[in-house]
C-alpha atoms as a PDB file:
ATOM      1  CA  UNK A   1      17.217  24.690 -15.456  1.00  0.00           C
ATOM      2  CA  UNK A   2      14.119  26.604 -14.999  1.00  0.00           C
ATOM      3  CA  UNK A   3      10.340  26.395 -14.276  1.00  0.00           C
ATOM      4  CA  UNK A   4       8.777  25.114 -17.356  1.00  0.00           C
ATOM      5  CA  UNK A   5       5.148  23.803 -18.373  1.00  0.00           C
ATOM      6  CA  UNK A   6       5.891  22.005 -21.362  1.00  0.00           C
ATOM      7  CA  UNK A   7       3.367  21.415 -24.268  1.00  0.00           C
ATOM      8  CA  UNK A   8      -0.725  22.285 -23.301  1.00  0.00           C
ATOM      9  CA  UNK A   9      -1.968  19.102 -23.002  1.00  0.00           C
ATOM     10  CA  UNK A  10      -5.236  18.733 -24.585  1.00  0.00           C
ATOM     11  CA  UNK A  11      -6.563  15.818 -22.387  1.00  0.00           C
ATOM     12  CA  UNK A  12      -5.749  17.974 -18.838  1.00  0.00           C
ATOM     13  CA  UNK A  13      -8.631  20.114 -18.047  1.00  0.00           C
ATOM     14  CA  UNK A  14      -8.719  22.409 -15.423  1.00  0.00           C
ATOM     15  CA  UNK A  15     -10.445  20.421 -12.652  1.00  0.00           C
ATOM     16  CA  UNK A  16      -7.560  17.788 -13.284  1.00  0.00           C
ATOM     17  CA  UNK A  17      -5.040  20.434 -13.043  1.00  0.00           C
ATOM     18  CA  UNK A  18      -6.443  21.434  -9.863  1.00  0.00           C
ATOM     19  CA  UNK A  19      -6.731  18.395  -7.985  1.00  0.00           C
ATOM     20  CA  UNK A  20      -3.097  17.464  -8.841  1.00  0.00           C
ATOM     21  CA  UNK A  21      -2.598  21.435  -7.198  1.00  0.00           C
ATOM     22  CA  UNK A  22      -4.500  20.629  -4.353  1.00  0.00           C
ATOM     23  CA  UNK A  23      -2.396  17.260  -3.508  1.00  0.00           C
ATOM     24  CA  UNK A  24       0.997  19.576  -3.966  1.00  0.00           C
ATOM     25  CA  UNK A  25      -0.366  21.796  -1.445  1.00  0.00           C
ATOM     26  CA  UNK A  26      -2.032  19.201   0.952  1.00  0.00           C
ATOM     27  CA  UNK A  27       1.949  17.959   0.745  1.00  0.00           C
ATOM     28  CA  UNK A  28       3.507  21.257   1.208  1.00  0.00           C
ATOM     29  CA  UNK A  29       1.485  21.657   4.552  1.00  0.00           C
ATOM     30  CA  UNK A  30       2.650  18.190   5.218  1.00  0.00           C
ATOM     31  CA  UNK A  31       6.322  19.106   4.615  1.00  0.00           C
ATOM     32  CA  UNK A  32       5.993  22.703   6.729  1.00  0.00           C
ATOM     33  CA  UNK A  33       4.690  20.616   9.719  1.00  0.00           C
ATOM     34  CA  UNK A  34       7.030  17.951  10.013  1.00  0.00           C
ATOM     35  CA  UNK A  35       9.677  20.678   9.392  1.00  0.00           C
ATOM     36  CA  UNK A  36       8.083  22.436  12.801  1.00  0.00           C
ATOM     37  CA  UNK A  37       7.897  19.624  14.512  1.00  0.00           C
ATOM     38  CA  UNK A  38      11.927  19.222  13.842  1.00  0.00           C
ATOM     39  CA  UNK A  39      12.645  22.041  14.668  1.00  0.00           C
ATOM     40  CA  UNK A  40      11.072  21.784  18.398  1.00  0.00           C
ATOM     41  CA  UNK A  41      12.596  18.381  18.640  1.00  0.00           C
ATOM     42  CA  UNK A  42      15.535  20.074  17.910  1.00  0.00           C
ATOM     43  CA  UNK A  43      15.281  22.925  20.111  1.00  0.00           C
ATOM     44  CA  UNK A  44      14.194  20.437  22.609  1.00  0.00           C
ATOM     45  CA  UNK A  45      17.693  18.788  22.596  1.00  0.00           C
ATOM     46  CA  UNK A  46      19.169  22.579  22.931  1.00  0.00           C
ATOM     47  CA  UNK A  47      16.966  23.056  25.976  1.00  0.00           C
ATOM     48  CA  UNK A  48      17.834  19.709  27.982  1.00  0.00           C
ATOM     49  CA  UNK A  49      22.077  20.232  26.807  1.00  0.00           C
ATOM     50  CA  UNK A  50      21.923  23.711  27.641  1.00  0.00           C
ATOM     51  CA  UNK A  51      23.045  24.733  23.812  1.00  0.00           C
ATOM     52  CA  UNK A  52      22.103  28.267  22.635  1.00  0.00           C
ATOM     53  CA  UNK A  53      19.493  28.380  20.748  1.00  0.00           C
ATOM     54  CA  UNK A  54      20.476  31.558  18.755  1.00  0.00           C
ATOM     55  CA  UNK A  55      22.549  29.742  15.958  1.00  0.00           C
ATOM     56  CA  UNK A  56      23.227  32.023  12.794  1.00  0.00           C
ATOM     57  CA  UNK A  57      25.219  29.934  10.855  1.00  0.00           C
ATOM     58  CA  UNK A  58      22.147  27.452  10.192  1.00  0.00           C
ATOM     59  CA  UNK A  59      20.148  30.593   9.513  1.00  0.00           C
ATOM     60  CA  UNK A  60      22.817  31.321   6.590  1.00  0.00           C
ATOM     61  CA  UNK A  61      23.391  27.593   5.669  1.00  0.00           C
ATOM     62  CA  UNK A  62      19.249  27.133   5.469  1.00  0.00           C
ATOM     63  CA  UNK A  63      19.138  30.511   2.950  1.00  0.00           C
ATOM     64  CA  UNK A  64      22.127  29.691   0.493  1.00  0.00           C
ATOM     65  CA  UNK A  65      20.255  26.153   0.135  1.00  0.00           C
ATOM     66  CA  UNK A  66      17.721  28.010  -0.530  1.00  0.00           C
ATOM     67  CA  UNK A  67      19.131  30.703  -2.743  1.00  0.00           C
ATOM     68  CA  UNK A  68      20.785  27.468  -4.199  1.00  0.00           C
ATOM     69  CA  UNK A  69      17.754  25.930  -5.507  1.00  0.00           C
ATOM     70  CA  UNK A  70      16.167  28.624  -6.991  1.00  0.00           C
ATOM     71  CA  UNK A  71      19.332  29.536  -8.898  1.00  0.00           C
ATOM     72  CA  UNK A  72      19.131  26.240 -10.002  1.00  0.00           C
ATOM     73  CA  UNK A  73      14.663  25.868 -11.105  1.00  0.00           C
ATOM     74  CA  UNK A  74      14.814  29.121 -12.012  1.00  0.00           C
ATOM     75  CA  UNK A  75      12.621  31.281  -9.278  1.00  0.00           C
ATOM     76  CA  UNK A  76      12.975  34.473  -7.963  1.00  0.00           C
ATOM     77  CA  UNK A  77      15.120  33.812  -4.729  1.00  0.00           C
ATOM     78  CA  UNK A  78      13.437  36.502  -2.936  1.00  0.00           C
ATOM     79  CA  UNK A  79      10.131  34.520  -3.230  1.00  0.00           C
ATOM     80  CA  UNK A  80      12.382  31.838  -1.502  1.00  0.00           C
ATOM     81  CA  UNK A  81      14.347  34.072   1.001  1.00  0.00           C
ATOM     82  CA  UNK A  82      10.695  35.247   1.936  1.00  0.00           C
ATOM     83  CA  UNK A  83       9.222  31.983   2.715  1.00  0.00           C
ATOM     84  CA  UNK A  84      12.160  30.628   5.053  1.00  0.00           C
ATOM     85  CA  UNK A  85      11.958  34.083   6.562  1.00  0.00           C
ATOM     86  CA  UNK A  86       8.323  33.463   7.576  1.00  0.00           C
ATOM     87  CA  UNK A  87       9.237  29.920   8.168  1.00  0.00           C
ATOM     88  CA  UNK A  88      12.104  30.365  10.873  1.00  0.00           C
ATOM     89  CA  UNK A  89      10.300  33.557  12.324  1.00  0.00           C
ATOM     90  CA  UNK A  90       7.268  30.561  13.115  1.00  0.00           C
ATOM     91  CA  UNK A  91      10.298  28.291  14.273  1.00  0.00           C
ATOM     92  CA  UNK A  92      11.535  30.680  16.348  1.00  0.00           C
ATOM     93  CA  UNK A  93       8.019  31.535  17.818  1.00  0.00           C
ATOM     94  CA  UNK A  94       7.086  27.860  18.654  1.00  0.00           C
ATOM     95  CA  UNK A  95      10.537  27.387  20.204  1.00  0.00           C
ATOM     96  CA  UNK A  96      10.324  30.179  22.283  1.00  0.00           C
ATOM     97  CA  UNK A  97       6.714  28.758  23.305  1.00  0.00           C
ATOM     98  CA  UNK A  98       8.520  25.890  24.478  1.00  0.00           C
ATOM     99  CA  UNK A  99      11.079  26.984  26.331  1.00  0.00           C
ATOM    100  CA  UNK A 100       9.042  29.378  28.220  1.00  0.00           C
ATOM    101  CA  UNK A 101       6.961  26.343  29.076  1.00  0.00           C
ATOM    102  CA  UNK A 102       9.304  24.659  30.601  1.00  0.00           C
ATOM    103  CA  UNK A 103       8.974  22.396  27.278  1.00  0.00           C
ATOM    104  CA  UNK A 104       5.453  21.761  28.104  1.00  0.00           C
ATOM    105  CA  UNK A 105       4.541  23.435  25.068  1.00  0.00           C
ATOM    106  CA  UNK A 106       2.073  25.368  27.172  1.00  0.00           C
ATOM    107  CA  UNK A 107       3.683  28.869  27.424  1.00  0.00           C
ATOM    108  CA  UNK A 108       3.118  32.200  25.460  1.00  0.00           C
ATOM    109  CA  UNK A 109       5.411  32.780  23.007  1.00  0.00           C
ATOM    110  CA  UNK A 110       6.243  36.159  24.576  1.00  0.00           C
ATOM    111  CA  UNK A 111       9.821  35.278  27.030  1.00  0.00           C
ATOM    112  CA  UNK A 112      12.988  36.764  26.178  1.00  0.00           C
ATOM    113  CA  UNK A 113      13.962  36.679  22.362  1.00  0.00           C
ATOM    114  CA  UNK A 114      10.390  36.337  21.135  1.00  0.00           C
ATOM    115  CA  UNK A 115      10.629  36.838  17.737  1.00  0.00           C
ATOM    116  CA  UNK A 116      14.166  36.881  17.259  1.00  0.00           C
ATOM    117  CA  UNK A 117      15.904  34.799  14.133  1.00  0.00           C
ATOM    118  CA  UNK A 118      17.355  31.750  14.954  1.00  0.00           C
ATOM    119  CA  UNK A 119      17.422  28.488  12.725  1.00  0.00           C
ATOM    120  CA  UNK A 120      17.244  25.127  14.312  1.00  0.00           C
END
């Protein structure tokens, strides 16, 4: 399977086109911040039990999905490896927020392991 377009239809104009775009991407931001918020709930529950939060197996698991899928719709997994790479790099800078707020969510982002890759 791959990305496909199908048949130009006549009766779609560009303003429809777009709107149905803009939906997608008011969805996308949708799906991006219930993912963060997850992912703090998450590390949350690794803060209170005391579990590392450095866990490189979900990194791996989260990128062969990944890899996976685009196999599978046809699109460049790099675009794909890319965009979880920004998204757990933000993960992993909200969590570290957290935990140096005492999971306030009030800290700086800048403790120990700022920055470093870690999936939820």
């Amino acid at each position: 399977m791959s990305l496909r377009i199908g048949p130009v239809d006549g009766a779609e104009d560009l303003e429809s086109l777009r709107a149905r775009l803009d939906a997608v991407d008011a969805d996308l931001l949708d799906a991006v911040r219930e993912r963060l918020e997850i992912c703090l709930r998450i590390g949350e529950h690794k803060r209170v039990n005391g579990v590392a939060m450095m866990q490189p197996h979900r990194i791996a698991a989260v990128q062969g999905r990944a890899a996976r899928y685009a196999e599978e719709h046809g699109i460049e997994p790099t675009f794909l490896r890319g965009l979880y790479d920004t998204i757990i790099a933000e993960t992993c800078r909200l969590e570290d927020e957290w935990i140096a707020s005492g999971g306030t969510g009030t800290g700086t982002g800048t403790g120990a392991g700022a920055g470093q890759r870690r999936a939820s």
